[in-house]
N, C-alpha and C. Protein backbone atom coordinates (compact mmCIF):
# COMPACT_ATOMS: atom_id res chain seq x y z
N UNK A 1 -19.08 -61.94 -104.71
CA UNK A 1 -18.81 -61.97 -103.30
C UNK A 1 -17.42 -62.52 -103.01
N UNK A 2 -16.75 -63.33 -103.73
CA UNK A 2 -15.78 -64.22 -103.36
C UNK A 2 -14.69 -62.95 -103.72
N UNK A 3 -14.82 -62.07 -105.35
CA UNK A 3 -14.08 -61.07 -104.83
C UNK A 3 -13.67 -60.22 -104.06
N UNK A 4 -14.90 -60.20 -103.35
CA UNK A 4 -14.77 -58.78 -101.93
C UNK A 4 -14.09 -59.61 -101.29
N UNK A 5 -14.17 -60.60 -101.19
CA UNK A 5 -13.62 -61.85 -99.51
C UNK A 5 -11.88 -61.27 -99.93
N UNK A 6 -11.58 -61.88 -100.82
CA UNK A 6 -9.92 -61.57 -101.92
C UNK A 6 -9.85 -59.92 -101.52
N UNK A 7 -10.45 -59.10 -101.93
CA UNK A 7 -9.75 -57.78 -101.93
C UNK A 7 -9.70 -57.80 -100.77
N UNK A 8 -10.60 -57.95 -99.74
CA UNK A 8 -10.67 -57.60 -97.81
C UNK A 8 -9.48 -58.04 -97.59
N UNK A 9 -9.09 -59.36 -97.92
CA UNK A 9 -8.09 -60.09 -97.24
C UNK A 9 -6.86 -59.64 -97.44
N UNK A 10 -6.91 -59.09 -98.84
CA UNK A 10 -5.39 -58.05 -99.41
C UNK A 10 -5.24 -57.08 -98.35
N UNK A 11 -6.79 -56.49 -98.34
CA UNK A 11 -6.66 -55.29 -97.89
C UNK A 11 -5.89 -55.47 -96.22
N UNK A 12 -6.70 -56.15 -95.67
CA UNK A 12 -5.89 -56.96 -94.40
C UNK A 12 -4.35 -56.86 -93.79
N UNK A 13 -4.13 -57.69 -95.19
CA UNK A 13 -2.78 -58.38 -95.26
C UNK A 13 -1.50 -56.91 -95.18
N UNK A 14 -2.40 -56.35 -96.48
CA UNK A 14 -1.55 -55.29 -96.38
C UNK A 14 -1.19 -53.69 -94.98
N UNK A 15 -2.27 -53.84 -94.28
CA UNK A 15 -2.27 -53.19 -93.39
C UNK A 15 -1.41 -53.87 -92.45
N UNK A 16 -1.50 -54.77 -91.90
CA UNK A 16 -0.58 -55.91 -91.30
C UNK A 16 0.89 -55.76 -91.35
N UNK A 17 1.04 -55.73 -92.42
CA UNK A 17 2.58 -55.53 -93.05
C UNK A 17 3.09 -54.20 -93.01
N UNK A 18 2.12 -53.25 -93.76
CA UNK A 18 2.36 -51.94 -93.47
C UNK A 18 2.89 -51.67 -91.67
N UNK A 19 1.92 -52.33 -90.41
CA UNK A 19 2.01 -51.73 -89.47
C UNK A 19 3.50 -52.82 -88.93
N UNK A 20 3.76 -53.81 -89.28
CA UNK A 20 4.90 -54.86 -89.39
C UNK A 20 6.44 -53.85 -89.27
N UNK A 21 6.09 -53.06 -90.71
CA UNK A 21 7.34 -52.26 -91.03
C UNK A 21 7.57 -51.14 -90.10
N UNK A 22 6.43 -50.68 -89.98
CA UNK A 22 6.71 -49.06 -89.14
C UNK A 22 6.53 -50.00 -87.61
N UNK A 23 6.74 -50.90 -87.59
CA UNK A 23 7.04 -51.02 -85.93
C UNK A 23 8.49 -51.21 -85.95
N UNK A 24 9.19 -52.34 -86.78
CA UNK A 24 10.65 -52.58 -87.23
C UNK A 24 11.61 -51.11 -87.58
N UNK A 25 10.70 -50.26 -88.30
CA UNK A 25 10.95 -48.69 -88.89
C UNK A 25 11.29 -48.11 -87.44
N UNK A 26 10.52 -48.51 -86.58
CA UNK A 26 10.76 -47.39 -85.35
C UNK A 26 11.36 -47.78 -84.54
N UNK A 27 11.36 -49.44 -84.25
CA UNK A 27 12.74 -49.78 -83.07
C UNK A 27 14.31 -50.08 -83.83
N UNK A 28 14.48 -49.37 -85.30
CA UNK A 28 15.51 -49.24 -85.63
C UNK A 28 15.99 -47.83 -85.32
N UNK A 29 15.26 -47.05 -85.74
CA UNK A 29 15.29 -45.60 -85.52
C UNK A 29 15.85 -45.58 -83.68
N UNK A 30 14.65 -46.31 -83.23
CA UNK A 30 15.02 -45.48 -81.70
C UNK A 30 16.48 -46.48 -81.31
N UNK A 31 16.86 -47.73 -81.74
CA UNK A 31 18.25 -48.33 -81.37
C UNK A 31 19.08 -47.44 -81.87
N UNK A 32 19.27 -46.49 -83.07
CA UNK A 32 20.09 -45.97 -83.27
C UNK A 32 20.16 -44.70 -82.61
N UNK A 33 19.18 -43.88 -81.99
CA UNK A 33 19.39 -42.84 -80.93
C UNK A 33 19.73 -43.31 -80.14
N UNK A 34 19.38 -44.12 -79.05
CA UNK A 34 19.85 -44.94 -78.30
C UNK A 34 21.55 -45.38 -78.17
N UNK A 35 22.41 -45.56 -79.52
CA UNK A 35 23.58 -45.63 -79.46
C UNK A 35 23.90 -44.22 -79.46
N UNK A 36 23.72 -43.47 -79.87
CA UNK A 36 24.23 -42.46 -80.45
C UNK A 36 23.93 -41.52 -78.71
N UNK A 37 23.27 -41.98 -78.11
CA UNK A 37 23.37 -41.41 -76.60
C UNK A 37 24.42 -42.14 -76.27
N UNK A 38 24.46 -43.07 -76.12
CA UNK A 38 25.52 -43.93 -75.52
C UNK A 38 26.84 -43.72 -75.93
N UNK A 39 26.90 -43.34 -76.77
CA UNK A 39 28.42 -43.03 -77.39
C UNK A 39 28.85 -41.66 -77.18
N UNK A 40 27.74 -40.65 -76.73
CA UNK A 40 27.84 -38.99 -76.61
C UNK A 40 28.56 -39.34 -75.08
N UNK A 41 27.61 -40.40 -74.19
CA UNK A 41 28.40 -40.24 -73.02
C UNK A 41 29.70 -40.93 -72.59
N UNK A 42 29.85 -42.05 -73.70
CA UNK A 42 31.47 -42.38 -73.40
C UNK A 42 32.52 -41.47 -73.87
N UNK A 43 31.92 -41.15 -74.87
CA UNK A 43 32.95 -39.84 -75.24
C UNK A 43 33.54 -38.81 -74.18
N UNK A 44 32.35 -38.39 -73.63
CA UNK A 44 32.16 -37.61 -72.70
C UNK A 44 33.02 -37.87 -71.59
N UNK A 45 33.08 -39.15 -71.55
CA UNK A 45 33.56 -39.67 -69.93
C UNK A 45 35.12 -39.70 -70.56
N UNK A 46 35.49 -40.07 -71.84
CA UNK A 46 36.73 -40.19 -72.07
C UNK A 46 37.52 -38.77 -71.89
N UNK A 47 36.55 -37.74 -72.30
CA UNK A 47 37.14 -36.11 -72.38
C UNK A 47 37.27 -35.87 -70.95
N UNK A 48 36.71 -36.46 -70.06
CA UNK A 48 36.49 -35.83 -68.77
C UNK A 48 37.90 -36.59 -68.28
N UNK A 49 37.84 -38.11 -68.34
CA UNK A 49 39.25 -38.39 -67.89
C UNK A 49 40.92 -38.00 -68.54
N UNK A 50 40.85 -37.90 -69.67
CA UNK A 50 41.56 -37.10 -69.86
C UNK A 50 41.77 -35.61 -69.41
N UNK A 51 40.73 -34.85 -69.36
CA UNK A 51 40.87 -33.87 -68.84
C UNK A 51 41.69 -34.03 -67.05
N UNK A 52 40.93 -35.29 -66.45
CA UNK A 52 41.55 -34.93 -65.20
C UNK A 52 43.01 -35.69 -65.58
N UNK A 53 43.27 -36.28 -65.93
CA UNK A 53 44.58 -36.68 -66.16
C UNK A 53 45.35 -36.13 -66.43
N UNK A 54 45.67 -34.91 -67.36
CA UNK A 54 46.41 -33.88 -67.73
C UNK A 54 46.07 -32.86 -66.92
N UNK A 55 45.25 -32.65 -66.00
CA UNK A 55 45.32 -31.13 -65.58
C UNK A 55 46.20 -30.63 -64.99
N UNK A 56 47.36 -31.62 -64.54
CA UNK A 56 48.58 -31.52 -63.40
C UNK A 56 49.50 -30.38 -64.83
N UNK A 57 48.80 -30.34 -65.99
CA UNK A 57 49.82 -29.81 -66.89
C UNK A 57 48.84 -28.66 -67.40
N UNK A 58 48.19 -28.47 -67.01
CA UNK A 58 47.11 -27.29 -67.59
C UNK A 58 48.19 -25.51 -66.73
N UNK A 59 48.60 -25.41 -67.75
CA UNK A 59 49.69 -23.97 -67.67
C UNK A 59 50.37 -24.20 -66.21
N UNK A 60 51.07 -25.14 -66.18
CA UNK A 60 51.81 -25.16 -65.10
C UNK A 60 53.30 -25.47 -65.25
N UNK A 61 53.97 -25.54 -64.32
CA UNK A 61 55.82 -25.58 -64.81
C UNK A 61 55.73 -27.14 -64.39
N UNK A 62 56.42 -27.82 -65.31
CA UNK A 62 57.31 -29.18 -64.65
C UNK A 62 58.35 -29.21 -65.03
N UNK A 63 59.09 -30.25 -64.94
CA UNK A 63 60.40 -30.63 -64.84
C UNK A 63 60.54 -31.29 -66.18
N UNK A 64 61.88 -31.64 -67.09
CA UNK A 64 62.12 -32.12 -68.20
C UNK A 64 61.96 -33.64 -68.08
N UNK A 65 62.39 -34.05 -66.61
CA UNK A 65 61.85 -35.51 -66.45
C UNK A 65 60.20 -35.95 -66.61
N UNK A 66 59.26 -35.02 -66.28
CA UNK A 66 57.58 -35.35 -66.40
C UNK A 66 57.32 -35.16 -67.62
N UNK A 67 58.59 -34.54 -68.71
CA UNK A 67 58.03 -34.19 -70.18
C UNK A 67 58.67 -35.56 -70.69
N UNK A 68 59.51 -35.92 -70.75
CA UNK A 68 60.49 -37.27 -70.64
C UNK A 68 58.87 -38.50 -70.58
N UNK A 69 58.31 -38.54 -69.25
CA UNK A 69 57.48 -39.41 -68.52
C UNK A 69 56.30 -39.14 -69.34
N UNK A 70 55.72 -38.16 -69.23
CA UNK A 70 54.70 -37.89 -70.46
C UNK A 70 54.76 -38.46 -71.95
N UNK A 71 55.87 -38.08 -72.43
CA UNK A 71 55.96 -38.55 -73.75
C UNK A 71 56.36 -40.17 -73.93
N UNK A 72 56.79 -40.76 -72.89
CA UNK A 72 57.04 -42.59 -73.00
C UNK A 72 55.71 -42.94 -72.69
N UNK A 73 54.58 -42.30 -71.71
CA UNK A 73 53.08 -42.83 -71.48
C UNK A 73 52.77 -42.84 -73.26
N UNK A 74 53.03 -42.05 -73.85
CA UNK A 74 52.02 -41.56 -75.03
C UNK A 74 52.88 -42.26 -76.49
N UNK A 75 54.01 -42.89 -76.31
CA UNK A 75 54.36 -43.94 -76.99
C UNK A 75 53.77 -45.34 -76.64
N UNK A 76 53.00 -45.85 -75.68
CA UNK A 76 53.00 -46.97 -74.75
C UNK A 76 51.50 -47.43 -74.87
N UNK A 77 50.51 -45.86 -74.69
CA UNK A 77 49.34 -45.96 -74.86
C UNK A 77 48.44 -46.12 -76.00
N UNK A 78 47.17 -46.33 -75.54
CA UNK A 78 46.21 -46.14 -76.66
C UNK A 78 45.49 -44.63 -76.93
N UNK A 79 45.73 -43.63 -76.40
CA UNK A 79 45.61 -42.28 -76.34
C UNK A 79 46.88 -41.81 -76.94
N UNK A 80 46.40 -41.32 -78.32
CA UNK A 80 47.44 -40.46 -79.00
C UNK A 80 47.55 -38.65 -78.70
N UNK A 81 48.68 -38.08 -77.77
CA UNK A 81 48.09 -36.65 -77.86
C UNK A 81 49.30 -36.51 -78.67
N UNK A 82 49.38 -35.76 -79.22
CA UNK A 82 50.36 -34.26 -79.77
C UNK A 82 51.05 -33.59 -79.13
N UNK A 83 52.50 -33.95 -79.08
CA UNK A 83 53.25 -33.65 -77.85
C UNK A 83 54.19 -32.30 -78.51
N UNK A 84 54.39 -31.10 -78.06
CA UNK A 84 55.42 -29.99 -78.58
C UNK A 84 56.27 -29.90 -77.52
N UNK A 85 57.69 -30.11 -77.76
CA UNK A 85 58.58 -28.94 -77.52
C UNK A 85 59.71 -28.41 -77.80
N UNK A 86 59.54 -27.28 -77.26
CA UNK A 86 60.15 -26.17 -77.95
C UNK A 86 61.46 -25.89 -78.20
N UNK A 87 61.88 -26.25 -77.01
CA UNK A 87 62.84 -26.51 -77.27
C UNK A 87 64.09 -27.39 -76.54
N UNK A 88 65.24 -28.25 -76.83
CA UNK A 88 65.64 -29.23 -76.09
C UNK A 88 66.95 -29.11 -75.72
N UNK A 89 67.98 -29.98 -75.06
CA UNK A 89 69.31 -29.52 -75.18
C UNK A 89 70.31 -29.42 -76.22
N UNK A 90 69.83 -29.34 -77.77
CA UNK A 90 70.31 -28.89 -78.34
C UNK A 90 69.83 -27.64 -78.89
N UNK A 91 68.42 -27.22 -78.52
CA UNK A 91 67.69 -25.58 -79.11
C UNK A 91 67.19 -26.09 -80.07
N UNK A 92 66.65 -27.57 -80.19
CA UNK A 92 65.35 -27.29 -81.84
C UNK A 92 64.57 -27.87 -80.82
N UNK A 93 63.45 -28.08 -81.76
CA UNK A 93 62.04 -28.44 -81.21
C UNK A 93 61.97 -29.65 -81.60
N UNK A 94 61.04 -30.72 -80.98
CA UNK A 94 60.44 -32.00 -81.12
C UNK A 94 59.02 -31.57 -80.78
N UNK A 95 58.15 -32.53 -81.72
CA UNK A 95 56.99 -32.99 -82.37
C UNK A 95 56.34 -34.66 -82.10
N UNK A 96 55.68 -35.20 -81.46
CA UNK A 96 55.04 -36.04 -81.37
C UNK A 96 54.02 -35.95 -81.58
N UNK A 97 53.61 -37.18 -82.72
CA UNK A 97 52.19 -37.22 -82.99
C UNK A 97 52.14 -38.79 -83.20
N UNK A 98 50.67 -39.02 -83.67
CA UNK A 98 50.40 -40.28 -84.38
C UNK A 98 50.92 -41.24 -85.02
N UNK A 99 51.42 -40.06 -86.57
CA UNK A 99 52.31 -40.55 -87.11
C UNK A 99 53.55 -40.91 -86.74
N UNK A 100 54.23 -40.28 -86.01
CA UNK A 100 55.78 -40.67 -85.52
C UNK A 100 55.70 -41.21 -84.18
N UNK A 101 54.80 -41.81 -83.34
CA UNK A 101 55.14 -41.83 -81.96
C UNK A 101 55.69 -43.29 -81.86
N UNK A 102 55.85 -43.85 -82.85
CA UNK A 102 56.54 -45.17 -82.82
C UNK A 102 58.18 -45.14 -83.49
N UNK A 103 58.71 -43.95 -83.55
CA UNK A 103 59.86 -43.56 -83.98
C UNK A 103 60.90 -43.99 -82.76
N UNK A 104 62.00 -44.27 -83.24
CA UNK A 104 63.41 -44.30 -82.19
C UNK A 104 63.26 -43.35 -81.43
N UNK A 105 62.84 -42.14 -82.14
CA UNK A 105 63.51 -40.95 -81.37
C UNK A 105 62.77 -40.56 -80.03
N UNK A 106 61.46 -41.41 -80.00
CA UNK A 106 61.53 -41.37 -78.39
C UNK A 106 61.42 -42.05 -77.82
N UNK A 107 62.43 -43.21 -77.39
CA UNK A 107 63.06 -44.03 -77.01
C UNK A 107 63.68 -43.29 -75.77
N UNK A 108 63.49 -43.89 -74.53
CA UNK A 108 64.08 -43.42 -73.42
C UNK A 108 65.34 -42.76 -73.33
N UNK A 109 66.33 -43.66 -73.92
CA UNK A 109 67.49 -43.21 -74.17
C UNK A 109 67.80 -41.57 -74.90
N UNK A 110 67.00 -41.57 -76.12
CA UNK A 110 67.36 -40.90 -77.00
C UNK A 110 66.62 -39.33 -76.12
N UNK A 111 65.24 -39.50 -75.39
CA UNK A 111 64.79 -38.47 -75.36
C UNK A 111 65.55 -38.04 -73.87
N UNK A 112 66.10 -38.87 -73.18
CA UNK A 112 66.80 -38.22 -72.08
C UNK A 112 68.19 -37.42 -72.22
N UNK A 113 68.59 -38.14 -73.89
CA UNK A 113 69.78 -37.28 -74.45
C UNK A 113 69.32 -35.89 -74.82
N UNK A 114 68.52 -35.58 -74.85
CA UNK A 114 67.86 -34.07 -75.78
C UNK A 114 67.00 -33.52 -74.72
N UNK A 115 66.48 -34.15 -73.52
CA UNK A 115 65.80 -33.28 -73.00
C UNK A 115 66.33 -33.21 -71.63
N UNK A 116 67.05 -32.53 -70.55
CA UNK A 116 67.58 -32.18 -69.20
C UNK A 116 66.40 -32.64 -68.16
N UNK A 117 66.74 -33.67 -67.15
CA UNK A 117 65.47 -34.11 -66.55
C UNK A 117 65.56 -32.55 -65.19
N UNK A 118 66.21 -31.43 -65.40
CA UNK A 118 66.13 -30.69 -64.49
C UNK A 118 65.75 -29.60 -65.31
N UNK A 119 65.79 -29.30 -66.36
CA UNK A 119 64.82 -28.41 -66.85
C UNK A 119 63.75 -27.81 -66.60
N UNK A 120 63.16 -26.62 -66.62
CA UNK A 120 61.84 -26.36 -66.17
C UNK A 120 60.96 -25.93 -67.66
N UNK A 121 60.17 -26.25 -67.47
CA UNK A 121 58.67 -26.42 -68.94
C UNK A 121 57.78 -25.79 -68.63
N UNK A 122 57.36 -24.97 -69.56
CA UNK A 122 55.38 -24.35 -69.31
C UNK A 122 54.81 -25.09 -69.92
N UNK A 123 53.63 -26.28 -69.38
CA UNK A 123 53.26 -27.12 -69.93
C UNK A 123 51.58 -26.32 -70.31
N UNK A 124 51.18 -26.39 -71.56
CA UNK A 124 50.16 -25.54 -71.94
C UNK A 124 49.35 -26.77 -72.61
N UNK A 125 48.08 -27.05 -72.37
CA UNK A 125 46.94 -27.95 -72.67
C UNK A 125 46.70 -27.73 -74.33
N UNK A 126 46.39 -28.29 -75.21
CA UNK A 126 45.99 -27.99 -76.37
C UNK A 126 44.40 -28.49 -76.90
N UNK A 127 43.61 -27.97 -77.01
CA UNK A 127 42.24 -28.59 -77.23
C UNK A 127 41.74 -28.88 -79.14
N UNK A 128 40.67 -30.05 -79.42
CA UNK A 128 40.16 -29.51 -80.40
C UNK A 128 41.14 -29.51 -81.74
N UNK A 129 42.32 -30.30 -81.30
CA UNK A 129 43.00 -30.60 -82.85
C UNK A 129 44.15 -29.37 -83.16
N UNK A 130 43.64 -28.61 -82.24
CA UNK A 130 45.46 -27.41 -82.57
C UNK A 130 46.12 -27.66 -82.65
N UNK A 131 47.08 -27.43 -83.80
CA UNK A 131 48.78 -27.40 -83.69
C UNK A 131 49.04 -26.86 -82.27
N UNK A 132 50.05 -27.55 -81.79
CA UNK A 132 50.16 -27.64 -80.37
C UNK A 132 51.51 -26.36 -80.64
N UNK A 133 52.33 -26.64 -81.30
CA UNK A 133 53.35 -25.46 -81.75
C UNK A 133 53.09 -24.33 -81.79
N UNK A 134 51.58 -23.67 -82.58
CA UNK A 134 51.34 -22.88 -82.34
C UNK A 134 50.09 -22.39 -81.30
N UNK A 135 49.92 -23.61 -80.63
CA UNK A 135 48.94 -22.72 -79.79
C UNK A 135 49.14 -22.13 -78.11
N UNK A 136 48.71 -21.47 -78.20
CA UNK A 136 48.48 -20.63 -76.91
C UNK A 136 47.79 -20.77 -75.59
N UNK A 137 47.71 -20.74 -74.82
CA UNK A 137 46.87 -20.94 -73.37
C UNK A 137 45.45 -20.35 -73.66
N UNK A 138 44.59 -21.43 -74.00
CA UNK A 138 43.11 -20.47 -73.38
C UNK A 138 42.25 -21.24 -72.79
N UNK A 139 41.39 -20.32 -71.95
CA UNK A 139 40.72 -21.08 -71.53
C UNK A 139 39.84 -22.44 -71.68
N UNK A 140 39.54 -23.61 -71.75
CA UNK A 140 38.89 -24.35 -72.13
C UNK A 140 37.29 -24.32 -71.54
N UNK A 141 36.22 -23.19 -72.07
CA UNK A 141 35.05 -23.18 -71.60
C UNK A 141 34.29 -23.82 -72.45
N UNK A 142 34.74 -24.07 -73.58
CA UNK A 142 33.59 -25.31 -74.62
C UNK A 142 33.40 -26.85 -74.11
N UNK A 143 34.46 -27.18 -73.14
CA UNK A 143 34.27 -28.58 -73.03
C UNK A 143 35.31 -29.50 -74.25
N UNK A 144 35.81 -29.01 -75.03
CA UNK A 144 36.50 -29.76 -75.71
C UNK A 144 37.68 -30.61 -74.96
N UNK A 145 37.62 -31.77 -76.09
CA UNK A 145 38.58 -32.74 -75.46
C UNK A 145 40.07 -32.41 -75.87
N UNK A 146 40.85 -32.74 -75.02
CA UNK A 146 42.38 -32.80 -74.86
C UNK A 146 42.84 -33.42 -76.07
N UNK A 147 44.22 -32.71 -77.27
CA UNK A 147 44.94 -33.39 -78.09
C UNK A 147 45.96 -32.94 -78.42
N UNK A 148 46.51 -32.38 -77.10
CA UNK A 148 48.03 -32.00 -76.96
C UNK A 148 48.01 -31.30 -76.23
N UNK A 149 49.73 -31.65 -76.01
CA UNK A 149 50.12 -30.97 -74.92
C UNK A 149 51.71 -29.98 -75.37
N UNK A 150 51.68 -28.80 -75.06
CA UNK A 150 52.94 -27.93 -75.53
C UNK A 150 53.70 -27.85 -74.57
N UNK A 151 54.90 -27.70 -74.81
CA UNK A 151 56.43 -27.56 -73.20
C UNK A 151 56.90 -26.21 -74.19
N UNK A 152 56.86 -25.64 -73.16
CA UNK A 152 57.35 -24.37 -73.69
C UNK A 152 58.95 -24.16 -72.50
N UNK A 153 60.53 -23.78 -72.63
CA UNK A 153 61.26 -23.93 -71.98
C UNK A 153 60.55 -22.67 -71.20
N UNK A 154 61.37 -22.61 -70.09
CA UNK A 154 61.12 -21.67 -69.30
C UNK A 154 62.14 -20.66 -68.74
């Protein structure tokens, strides 16, 4: 008899523990959906403000001064985009990215030497990681987030 008392009590113990884990098992599981919502919608909210933030440049003309102003925000900030253009007052192209946006070369000075603040630009949105050099105007119906922006002269 004293064995049955011992096995019951295992038996017990172990159900206990068993149901211990799969409760711990499941409010880990659901904390981690739980972030993983939470992070779909900051994301979300970040794509959306960016989106409205740049739309003043979604295939529209500006001036060499707002490409100038654009590209000192994006040395300054914590938002890295991918800046192209095409071409400047000497006829080559400049490249801003990640890697270089802490370079001299766009330094107020330097980029008002190379770029005409009366210039006119086709400023074209870049989504989704494109080379901004080579990409093209399309529509943005996926929802993707903003990571460059192209100046095309005009």
């Amino acid at each position: 008899m004293e064995d049955f008392k011992e096995i019951a009590y295992f038996a017990v113990s172990l159900i206990v523990a068993a149901f211990i884990i799969t409760i711990i098992a499941t409010l880990g599981i659901t904390t981690g959906q739980m972030a993983a919502v939470r992070n779909n919608e900051i994301q979300a909210a970040d794509s959306l403000r960016l989106a409205r933030s740049y739309a003043a440049y979604d295939n529209q003309l500006v001036l060499g001064c707002d490409v100038i102003s654009l590209m000192r925000e994006n040395t300054l900030s914590d938002i890295t985009l991918d800046v192209y253009v095409d071409r400047d007052s000497l006829n080559s192209s400049m490249t801003m990215n990640a890697g270089n946006r802490t370079n001299a070369a766009w330094r107020l000075s330097n980029l008002t030497s190379r770029i005409k603040a009366d210039a006119v630009y086709r400023a074209i949105l870049v989504y989704s990681g494109e080379n901004p050099a080579t990409a093209v105007h399309t529509n943005n119906s996926g929802g993707s987030a903003i990571t460059g922006i192209k100046f095309t002269l005009n």
